[in-house]
C-alpha atoms as a PDB file:
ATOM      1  CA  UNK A   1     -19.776 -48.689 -22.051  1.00  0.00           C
ATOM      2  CA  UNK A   2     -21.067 -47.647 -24.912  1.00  0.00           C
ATOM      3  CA  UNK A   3     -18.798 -45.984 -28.146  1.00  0.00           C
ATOM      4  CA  UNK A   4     -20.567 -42.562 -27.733  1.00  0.00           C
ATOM      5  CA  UNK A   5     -20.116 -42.509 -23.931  1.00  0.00           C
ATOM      6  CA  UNK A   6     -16.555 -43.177 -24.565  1.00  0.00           C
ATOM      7  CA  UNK A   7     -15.845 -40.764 -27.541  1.00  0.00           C
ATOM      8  CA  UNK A   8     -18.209 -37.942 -25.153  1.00  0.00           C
ATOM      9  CA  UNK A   9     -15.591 -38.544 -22.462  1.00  0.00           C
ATOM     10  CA  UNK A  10     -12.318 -38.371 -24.405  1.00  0.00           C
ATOM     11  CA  UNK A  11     -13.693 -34.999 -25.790  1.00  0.00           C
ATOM     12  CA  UNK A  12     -14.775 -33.516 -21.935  1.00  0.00           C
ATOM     13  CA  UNK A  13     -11.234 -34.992 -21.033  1.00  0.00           C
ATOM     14  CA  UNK A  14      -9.720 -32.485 -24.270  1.00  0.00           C
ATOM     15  CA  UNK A  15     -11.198 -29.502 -23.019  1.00  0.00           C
ATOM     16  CA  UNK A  16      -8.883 -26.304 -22.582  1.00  0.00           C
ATOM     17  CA  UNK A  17      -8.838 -25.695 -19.296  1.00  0.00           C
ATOM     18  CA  UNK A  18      -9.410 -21.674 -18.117  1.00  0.00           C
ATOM     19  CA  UNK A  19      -6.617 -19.719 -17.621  1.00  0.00           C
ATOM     20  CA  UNK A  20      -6.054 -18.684 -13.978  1.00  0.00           C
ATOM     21  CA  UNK A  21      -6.626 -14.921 -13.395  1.00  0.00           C
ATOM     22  CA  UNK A  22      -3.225 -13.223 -13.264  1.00  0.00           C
ATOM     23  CA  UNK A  23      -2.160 -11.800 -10.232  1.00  0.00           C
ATOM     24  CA  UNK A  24      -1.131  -8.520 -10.002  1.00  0.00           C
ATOM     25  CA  UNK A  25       1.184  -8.123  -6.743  1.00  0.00           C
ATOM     26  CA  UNK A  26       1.085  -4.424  -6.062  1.00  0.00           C
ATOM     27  CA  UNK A  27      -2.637  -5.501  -4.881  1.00  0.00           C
ATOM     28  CA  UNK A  28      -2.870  -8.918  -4.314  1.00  0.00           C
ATOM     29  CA  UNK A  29       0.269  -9.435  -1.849  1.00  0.00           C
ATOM     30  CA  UNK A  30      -0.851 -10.865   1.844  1.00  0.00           C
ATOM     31  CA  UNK A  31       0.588 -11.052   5.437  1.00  0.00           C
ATOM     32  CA  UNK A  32       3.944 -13.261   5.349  1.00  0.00           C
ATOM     33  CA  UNK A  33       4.862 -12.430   1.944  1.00  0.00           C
ATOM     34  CA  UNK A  34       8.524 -11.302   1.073  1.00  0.00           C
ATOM     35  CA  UNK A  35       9.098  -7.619  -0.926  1.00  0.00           C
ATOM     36  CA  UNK A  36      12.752  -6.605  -2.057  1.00  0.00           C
ATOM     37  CA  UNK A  37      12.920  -3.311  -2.179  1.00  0.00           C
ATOM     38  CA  UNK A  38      15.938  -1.447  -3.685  1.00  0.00           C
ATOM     39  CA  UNK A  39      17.884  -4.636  -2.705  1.00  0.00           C
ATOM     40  CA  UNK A  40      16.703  -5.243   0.809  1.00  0.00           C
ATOM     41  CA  UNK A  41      14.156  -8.073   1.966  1.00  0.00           C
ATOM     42  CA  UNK A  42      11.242  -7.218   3.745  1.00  0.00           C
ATOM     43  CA  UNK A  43       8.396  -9.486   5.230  1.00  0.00           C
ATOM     44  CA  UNK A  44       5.017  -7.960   5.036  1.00  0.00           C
ATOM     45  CA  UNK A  45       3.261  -8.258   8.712  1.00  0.00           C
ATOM     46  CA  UNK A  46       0.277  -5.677   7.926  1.00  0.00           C
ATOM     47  CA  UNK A  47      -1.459  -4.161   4.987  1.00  0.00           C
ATOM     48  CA  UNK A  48      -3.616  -1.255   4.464  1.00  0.00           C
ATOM     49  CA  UNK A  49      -6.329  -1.432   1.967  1.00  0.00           C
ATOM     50  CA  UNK A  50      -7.704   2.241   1.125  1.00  0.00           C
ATOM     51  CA  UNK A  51     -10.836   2.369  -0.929  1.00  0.00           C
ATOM     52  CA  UNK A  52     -14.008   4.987  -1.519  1.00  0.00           C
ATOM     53  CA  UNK A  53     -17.716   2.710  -1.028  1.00  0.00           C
ATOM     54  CA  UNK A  54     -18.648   1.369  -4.543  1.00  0.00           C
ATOM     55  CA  UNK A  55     -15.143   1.590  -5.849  1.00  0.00           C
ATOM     56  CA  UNK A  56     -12.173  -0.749  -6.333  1.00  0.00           C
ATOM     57  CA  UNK A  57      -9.217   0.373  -3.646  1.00  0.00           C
ATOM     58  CA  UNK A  58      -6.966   3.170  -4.955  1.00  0.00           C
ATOM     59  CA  UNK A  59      -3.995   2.494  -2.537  1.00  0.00           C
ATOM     60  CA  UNK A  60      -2.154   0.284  -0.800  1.00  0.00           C
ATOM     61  CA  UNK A  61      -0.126   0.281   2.588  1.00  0.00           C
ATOM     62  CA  UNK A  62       2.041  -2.477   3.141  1.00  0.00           C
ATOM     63  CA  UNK A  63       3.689  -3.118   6.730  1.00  0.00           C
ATOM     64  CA  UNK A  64       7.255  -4.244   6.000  1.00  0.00           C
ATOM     65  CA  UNK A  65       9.895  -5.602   8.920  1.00  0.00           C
ATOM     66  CA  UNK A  66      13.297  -5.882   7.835  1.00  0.00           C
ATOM     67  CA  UNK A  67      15.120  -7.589  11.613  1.00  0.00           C
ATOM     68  CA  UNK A  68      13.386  -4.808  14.131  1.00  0.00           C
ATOM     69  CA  UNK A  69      12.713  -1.873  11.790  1.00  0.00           C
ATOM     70  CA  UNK A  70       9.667  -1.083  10.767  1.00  0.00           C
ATOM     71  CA  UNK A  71       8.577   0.698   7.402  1.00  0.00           C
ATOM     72  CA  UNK A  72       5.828   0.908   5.276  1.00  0.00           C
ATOM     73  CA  UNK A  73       6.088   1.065   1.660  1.00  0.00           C
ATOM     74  CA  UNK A  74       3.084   2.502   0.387  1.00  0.00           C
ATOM     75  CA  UNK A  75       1.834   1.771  -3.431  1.00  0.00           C
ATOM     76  CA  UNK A  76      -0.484   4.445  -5.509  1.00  0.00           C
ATOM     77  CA  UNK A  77      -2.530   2.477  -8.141  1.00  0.00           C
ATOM     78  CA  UNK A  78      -2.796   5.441 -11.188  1.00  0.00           C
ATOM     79  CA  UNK A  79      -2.178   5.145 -14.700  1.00  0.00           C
ATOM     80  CA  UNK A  80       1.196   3.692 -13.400  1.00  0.00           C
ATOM     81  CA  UNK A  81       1.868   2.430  -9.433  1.00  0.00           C
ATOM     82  CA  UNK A  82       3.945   5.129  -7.178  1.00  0.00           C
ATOM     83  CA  UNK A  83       5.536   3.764  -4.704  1.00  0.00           C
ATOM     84  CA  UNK A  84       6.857   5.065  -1.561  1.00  0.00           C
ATOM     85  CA  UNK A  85       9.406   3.312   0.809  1.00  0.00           C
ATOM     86  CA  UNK A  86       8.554   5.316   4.255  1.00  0.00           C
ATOM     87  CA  UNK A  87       9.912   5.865   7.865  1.00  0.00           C
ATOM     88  CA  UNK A  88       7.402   6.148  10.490  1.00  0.00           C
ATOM     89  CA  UNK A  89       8.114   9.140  13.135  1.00  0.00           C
ATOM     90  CA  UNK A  90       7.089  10.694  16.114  1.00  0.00           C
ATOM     91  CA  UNK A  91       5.001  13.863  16.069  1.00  0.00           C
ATOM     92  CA  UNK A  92       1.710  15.401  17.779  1.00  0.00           C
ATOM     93  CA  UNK A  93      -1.489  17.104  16.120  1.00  0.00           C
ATOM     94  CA  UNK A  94      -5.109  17.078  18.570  1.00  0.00           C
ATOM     95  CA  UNK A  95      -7.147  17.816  15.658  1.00  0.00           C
ATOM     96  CA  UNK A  96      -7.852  17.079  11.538  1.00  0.00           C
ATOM     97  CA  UNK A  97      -8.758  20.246  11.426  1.00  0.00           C
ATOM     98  CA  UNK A  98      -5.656  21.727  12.457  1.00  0.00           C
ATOM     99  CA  UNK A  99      -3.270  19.914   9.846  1.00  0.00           C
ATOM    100  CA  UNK A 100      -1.842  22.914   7.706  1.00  0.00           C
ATOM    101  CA  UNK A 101      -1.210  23.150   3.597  1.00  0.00           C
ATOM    102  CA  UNK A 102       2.409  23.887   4.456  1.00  0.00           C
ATOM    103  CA  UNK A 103       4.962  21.461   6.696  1.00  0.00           C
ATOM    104  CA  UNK A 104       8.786  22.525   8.547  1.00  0.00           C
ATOM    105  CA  UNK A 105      10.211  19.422   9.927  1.00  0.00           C
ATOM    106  CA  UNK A 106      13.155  19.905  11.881  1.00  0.00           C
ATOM    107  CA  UNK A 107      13.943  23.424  10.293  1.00  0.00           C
ATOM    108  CA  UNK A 108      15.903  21.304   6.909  1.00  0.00           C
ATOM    109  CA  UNK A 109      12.688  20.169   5.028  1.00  0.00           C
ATOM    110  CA  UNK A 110       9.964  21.914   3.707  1.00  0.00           C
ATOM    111  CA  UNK A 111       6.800  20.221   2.328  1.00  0.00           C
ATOM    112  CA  UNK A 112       3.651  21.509   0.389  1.00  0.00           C
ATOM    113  CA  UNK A 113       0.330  19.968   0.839  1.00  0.00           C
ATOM    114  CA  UNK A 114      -0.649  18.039  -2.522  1.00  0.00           C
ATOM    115  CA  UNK A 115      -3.941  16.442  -1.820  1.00  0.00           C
ATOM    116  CA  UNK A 116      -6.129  15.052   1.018  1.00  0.00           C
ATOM    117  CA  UNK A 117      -9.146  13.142   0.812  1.00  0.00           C
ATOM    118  CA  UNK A 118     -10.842  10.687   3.254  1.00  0.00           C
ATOM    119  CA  UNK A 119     -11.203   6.930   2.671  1.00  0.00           C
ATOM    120  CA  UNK A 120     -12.619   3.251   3.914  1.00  0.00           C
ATOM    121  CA  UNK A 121     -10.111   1.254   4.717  1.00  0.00           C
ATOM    122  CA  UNK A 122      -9.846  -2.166   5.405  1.00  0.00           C
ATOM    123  CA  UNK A 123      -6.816  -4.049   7.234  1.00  0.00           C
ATOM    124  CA  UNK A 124      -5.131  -7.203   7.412  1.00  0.00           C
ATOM    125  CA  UNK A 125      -2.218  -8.339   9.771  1.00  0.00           C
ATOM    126  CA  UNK A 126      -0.360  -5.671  12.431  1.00  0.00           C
ATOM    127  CA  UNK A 127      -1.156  -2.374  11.787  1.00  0.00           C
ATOM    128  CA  UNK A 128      -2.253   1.176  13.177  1.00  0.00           C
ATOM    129  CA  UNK A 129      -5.889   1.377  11.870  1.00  0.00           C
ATOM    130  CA  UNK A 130      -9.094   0.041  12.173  1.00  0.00           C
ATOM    131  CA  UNK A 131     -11.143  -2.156   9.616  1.00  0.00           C
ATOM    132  CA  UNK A 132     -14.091  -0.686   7.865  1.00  0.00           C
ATOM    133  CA  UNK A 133     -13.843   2.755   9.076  1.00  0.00           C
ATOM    134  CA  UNK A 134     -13.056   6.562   7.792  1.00  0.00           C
ATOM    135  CA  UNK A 135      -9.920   7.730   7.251  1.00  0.00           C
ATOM    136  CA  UNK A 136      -8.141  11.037   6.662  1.00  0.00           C
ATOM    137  CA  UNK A 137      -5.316  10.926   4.138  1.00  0.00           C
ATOM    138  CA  UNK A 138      -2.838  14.223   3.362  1.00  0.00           C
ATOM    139  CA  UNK A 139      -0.035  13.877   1.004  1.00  0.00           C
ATOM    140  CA  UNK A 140       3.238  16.500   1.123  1.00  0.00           C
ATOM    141  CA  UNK A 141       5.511  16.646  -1.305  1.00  0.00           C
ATOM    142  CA  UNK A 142       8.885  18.185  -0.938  1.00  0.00           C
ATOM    143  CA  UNK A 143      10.036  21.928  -1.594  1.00  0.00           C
ATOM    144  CA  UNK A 144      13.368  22.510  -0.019  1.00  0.00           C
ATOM    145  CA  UNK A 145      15.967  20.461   1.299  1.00  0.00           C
ATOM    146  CA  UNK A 146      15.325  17.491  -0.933  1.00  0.00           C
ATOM    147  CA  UNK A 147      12.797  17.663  -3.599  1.00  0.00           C
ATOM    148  CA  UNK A 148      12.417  13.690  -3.851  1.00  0.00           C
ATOM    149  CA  UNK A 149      10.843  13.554  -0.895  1.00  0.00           C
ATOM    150  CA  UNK A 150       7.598  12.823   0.398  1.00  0.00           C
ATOM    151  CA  UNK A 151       5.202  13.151   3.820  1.00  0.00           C
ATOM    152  CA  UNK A 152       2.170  11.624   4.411  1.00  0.00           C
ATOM    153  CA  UNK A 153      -0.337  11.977   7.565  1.00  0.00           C
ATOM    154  CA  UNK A 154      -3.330  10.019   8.245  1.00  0.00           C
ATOM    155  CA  UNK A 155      -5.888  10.006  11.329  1.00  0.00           C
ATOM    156  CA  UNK A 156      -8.209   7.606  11.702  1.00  0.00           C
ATOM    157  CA  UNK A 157     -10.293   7.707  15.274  1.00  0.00           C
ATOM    158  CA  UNK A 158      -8.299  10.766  17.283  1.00  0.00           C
ATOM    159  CA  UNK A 159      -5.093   9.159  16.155  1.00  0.00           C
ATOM    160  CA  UNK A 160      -2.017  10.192  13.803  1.00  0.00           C
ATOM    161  CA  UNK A 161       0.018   8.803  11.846  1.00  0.00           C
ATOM    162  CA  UNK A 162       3.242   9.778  10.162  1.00  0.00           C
ATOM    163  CA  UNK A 163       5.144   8.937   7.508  1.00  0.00           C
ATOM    164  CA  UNK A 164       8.256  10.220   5.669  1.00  0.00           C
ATOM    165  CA  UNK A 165       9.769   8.765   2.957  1.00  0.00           C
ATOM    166  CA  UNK A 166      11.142   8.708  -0.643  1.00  0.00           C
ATOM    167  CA  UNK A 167       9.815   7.731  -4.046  1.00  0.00           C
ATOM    168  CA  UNK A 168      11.014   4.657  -5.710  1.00  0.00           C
ATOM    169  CA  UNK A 169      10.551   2.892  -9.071  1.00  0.00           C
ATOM    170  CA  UNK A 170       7.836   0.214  -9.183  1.00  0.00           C
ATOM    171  CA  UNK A 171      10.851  -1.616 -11.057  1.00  0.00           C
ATOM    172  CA  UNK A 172      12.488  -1.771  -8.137  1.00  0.00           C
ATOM    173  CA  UNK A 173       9.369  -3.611  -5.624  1.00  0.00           C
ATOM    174  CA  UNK A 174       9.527  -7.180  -5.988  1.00  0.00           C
ATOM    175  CA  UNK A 175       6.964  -9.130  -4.334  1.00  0.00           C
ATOM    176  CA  UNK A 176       7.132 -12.752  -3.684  1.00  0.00           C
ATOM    177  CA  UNK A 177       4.696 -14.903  -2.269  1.00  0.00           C
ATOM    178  CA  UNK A 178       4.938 -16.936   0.946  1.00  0.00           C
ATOM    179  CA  UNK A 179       2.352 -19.863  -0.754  1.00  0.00           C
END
């Protein structure tokens, strides 16, 4: 071998190597992973990617299974993540159409209708929606009872879903990865 082949290949064998991409685990956390939420542990058995076509996903649903309950803790990507720690629960509505601007639930909570908008979504692991297609998305907040609280319904397909829950600090979310 010659010098120059050997002085080439100590300098190829002193190049930096490229930083990994960071990963950001509001968005990037996958089926089997662990999340700690306000102190609890939580394996992640479904998540929810919501998206509009042409545009990089806006929110996040996670599945979360803490022994046999079921939650979903649901992340807002904004200037800032919201997050939402949520109880499914049991309700009837036929028709999208039908779903009012103002919510009673159980005569103690009142909630006001703060957006809606319809979405792509696309799904990985156990959960209650399809991949690839439409959904509708309506966000309460709460304006009696307790004002921390939230309500969310979504139909995808001639199906509900809903979802009540409180806001928590992104602080407190702690993802950790099952790889």
């Amino acid at each position: 071998m010659s010098i120059f082949k050997r002085i080439g290949s100590i300098m190829r064998s002193n190049k930096e190597v490229p930083a990994a991409p960071s990963r950001n685990p509001y968005e990037d956390s996958q089926v089997g992973d662990i999340v700690n939420v306000d102190l609890e542990q939580y394996v992640v058995t479904g998540k929810v990617i919501y998206f509009d076509r042409g545009y990089a996903p806006h929110r996040f649903a996670y599945y979360i299974q803490s022994g046999r309950k079921i939650s979903c803790l649901l992340v807002e990507k904004g200037r800032s993540y919201e997050c939402f720690l949520c109880d499914f629960l049991e309700g009837s509505l036929s028709d999208p159409q039908d779903v009012p601007n103002r919510l009673d639930i159980d005569g103690d909570s009142e909630f006001q209708l703060d957006h809606q908008r319809t979405d792509l979504t696309r799904v990985e692991g156990n959960t209650d929606f399809r991949n690839g297609d439409d959904l509708m998305f309506w966000r309460y907040y709460g304006i009696s009872g307790n004002t921390d609280e939230y309500f969310f319904l979504q139909w995808q397909d001639g199906r509900f879903i809903a979802m009540r829950g409180e806001q928590t600090s992104a602080a407190q979310v702690k993802f950790m990865s099952s790889r």
